[in-house]
C-alpha atoms as a PDB file:
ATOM      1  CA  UNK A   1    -154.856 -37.933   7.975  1.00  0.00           C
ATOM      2  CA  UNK A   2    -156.969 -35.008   9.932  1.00  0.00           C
ATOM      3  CA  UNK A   3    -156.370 -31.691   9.046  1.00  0.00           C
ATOM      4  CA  UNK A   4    -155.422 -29.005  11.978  1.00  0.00           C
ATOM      5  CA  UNK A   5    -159.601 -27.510  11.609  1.00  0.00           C
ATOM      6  CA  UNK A   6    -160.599 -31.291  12.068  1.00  0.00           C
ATOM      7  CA  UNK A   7    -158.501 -31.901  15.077  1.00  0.00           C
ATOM      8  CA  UNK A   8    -159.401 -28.324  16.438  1.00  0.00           C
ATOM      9  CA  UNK A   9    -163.342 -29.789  15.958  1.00  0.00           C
ATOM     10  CA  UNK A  10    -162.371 -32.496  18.125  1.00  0.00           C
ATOM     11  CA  UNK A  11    -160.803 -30.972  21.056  1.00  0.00           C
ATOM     12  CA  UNK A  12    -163.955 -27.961  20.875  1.00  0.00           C
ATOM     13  CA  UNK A  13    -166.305 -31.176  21.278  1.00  0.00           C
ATOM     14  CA  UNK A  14    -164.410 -32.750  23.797  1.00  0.00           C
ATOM     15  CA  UNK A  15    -164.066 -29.115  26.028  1.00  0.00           C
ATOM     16  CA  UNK A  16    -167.746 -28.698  25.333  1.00  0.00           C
ATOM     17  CA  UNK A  17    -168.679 -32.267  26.399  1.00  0.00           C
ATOM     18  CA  UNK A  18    -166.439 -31.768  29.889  1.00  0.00           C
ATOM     19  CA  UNK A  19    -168.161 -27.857  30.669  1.00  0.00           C
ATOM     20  CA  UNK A  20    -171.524 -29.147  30.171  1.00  0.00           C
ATOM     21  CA  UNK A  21    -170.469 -31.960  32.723  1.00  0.00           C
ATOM     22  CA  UNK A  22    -169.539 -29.713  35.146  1.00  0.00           C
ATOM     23  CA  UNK A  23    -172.338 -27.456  34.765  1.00  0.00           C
ATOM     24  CA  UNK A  24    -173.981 -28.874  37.677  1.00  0.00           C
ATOM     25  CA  UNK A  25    -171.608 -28.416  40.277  1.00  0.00           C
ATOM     26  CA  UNK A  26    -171.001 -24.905  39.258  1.00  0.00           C
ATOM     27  CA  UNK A  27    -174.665 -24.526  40.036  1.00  0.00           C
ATOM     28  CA  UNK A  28    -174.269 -25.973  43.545  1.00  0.00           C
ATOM     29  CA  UNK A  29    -171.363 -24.053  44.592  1.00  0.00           C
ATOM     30  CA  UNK A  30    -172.520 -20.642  43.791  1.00  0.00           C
ATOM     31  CA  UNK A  31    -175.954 -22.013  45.669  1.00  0.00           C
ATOM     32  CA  UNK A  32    -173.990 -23.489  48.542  1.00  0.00           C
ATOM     33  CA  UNK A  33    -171.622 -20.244  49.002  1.00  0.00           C
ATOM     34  CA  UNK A  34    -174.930 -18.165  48.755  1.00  0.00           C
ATOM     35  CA  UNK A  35    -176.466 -20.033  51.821  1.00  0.00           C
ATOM     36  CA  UNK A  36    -173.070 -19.875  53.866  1.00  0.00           C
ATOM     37  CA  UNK A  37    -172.894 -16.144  53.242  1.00  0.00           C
ATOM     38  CA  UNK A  38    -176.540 -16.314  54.687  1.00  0.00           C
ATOM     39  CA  UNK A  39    -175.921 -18.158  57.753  1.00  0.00           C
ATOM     40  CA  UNK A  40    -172.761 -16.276  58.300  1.00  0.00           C
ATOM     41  CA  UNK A  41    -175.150 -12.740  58.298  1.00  0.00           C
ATOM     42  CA  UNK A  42    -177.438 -14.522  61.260  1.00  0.00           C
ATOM     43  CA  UNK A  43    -174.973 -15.724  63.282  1.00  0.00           C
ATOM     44  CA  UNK A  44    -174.149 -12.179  65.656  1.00  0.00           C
ATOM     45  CA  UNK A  45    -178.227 -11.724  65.480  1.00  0.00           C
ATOM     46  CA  UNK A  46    -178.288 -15.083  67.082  1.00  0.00           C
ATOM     47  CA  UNK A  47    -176.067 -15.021  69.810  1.00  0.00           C
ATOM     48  CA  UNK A  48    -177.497 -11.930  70.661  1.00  0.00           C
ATOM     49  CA  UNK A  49    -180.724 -13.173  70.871  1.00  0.00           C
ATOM     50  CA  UNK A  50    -179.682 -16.595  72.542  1.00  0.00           C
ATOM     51  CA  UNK A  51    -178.213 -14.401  75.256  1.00  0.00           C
ATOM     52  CA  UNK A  52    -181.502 -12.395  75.415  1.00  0.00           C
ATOM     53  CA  UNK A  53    -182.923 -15.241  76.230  1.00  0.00           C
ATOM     54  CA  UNK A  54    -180.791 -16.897  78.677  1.00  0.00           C
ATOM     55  CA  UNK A  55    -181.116 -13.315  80.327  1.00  0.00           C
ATOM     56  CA  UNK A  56    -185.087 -13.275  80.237  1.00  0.00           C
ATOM     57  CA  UNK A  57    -184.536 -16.740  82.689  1.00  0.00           C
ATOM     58  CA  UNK A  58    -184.385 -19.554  79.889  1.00  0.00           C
ATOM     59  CA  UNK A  59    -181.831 -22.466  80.519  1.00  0.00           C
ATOM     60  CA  UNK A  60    -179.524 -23.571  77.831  1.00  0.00           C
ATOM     61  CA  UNK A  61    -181.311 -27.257  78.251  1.00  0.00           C
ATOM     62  CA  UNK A  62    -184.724 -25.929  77.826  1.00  0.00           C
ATOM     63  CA  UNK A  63    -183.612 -23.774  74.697  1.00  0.00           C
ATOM     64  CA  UNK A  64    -181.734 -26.803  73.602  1.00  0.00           C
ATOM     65  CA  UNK A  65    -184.875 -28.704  73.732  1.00  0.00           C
ATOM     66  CA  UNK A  66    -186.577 -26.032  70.933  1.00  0.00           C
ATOM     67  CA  UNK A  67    -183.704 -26.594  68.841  1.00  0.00           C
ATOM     68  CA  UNK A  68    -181.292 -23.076  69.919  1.00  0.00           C
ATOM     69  CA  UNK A  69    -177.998 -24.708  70.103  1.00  0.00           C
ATOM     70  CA  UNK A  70    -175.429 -22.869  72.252  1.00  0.00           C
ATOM     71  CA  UNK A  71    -173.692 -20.120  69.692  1.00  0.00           C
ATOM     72  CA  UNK A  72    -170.034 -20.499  68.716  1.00  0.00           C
ATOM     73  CA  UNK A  73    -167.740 -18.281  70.486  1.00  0.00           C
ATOM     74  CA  UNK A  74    -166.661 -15.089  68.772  1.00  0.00           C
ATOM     75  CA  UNK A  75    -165.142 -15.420  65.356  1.00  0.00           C
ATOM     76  CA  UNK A  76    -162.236 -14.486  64.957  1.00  0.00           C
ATOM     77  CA  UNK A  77    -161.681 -10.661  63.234  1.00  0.00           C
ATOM     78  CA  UNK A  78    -160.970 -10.730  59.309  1.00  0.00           C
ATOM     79  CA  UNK A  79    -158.605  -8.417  59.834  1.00  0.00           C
ATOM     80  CA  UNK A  80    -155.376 -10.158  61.532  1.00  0.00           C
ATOM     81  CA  UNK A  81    -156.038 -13.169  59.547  1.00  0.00           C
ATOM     82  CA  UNK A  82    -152.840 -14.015  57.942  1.00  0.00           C
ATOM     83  CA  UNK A  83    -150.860 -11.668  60.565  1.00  0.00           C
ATOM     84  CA  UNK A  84    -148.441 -12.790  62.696  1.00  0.00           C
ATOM     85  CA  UNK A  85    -149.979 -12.266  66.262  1.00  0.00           C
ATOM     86  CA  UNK A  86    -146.440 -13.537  67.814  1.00  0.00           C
ATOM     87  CA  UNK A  87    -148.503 -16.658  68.892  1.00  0.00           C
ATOM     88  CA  UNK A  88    -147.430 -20.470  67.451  1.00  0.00           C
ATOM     89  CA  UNK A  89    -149.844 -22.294  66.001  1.00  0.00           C
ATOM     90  CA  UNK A  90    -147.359 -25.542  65.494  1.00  0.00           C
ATOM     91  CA  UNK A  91    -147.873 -25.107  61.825  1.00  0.00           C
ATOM     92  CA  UNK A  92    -144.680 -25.456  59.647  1.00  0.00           C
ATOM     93  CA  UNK A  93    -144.502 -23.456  56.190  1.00  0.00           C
ATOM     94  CA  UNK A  94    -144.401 -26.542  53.402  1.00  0.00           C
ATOM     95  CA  UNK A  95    -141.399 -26.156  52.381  1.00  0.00           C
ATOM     96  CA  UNK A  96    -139.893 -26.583  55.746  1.00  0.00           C
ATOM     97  CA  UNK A  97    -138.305 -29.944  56.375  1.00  0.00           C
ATOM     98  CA  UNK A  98    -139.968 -31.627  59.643  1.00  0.00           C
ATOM     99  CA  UNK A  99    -137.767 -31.676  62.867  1.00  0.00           C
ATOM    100  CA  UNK A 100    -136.090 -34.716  63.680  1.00  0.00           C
ATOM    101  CA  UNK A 101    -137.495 -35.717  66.286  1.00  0.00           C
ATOM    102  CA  UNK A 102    -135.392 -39.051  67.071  1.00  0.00           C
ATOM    103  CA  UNK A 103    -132.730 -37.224  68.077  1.00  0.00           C
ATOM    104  CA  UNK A 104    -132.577 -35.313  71.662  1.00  0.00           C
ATOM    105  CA  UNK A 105    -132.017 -32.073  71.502  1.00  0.00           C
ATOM    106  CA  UNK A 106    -128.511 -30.227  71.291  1.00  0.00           C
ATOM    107  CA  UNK A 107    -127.269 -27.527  73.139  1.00  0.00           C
ATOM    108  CA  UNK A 108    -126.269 -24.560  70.511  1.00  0.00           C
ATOM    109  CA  UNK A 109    -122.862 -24.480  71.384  1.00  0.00           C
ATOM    110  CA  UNK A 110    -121.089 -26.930  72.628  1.00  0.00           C
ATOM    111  CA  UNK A 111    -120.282 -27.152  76.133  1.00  0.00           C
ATOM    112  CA  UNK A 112    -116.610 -27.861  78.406  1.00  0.00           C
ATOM    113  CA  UNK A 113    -116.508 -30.802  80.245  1.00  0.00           C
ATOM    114  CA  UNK A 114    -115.283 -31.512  83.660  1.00  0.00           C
ATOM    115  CA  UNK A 115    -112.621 -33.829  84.171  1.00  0.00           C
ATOM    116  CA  UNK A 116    -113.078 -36.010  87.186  1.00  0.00           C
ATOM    117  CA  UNK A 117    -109.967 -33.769  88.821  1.00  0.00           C
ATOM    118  CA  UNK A 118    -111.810 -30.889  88.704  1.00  0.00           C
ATOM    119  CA  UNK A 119    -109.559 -29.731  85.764  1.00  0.00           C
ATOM    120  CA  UNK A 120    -111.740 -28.648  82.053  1.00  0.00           C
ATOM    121  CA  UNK A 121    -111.628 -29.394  78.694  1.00  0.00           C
ATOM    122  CA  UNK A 122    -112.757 -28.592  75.874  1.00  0.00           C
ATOM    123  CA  UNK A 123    -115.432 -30.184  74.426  1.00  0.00           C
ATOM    124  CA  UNK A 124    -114.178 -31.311  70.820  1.00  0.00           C
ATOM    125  CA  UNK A 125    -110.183 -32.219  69.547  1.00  0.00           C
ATOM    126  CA  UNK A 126    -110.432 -29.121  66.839  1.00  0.00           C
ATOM    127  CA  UNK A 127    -110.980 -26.474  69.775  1.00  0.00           C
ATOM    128  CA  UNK A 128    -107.883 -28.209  71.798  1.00  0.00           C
ATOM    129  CA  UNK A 129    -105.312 -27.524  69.066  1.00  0.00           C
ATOM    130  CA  UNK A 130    -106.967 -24.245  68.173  1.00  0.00           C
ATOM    131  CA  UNK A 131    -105.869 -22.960  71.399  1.00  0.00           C
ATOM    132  CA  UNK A 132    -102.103 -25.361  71.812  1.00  0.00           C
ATOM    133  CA  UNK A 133     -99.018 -24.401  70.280  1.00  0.00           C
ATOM    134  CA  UNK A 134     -97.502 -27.117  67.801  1.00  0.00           C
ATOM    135  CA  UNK A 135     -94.877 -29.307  69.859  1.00  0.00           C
ATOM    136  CA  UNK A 136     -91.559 -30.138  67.698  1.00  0.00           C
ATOM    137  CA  UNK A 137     -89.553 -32.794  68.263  1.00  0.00           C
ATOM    138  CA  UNK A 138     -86.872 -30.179  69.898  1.00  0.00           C
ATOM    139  CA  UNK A 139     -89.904 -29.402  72.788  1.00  0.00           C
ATOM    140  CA  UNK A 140     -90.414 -32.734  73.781  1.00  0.00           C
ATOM    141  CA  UNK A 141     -86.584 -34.193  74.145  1.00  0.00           C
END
């Protein structure tokens, strides 16, 4: 039977053994976040000088031909990320159920009908004897 240090040698080998194996994809995410942080800085120097040189009387086809590719439109600013701008986005939180969307959709209250006479009622039984006094037997003889 192994004794607690023995089993506490084992699981220190096996942690070991599984952060030396991920050792090299720490080292290319810090590198690949370094180079998007880079190309992130040239990107407002770039427009800038794309549109310098669409100004100076350069087409987009002939810059395209050197290898400028048309810049990205503006980012968006850091700031209002994660505020509500008041627009949609068609997102749903997670824990929101989906809509049905096999049913068509209901009006929020319900609605009278028209009888064919002209005459209304309403549009479910419980609002009819909500509104109706009980008959007895001594009202309808």
């Amino acid at each position: 039977m192994a004794t607690q240090d023995e089993i506490m040698q084992r699981i220190d080998q096996i942690h070991a053994a599984r952060q030396e194996a991920i050792r090299p994809l720490a080292a290319v995410i810090a590198e690949r976040q370094r180079l998007l942080t880079a190309l992130a800085d040239l990107t407002e120097p770039y427009r800038q000088s794309y549109t310098t040189a669409l100004t100076a009387g350069w087409t987009e086809g002939e810059l395209l031909l050197i290898g400028a590719e048309k810049p990205t439109k503006h980012p968006r600013n850091k700031n209002t990320r994660g505020r509500n701008t008041g627009r949609t986005t068609g997102r749903r939180h997670p824990h929101t159920p989906p809509a049905d969307t096999n049913t068509p959709s209901q009006p929020a209250t319900p609605a009278a009908s028209t009888e064919p006479t002209g005459t209304t009622r309403p549009a479910s039984p419980a609002a009819s004897t909500q509104n109706s006094t009980p008959q007895t037997t001594a009202d309808t003889a």
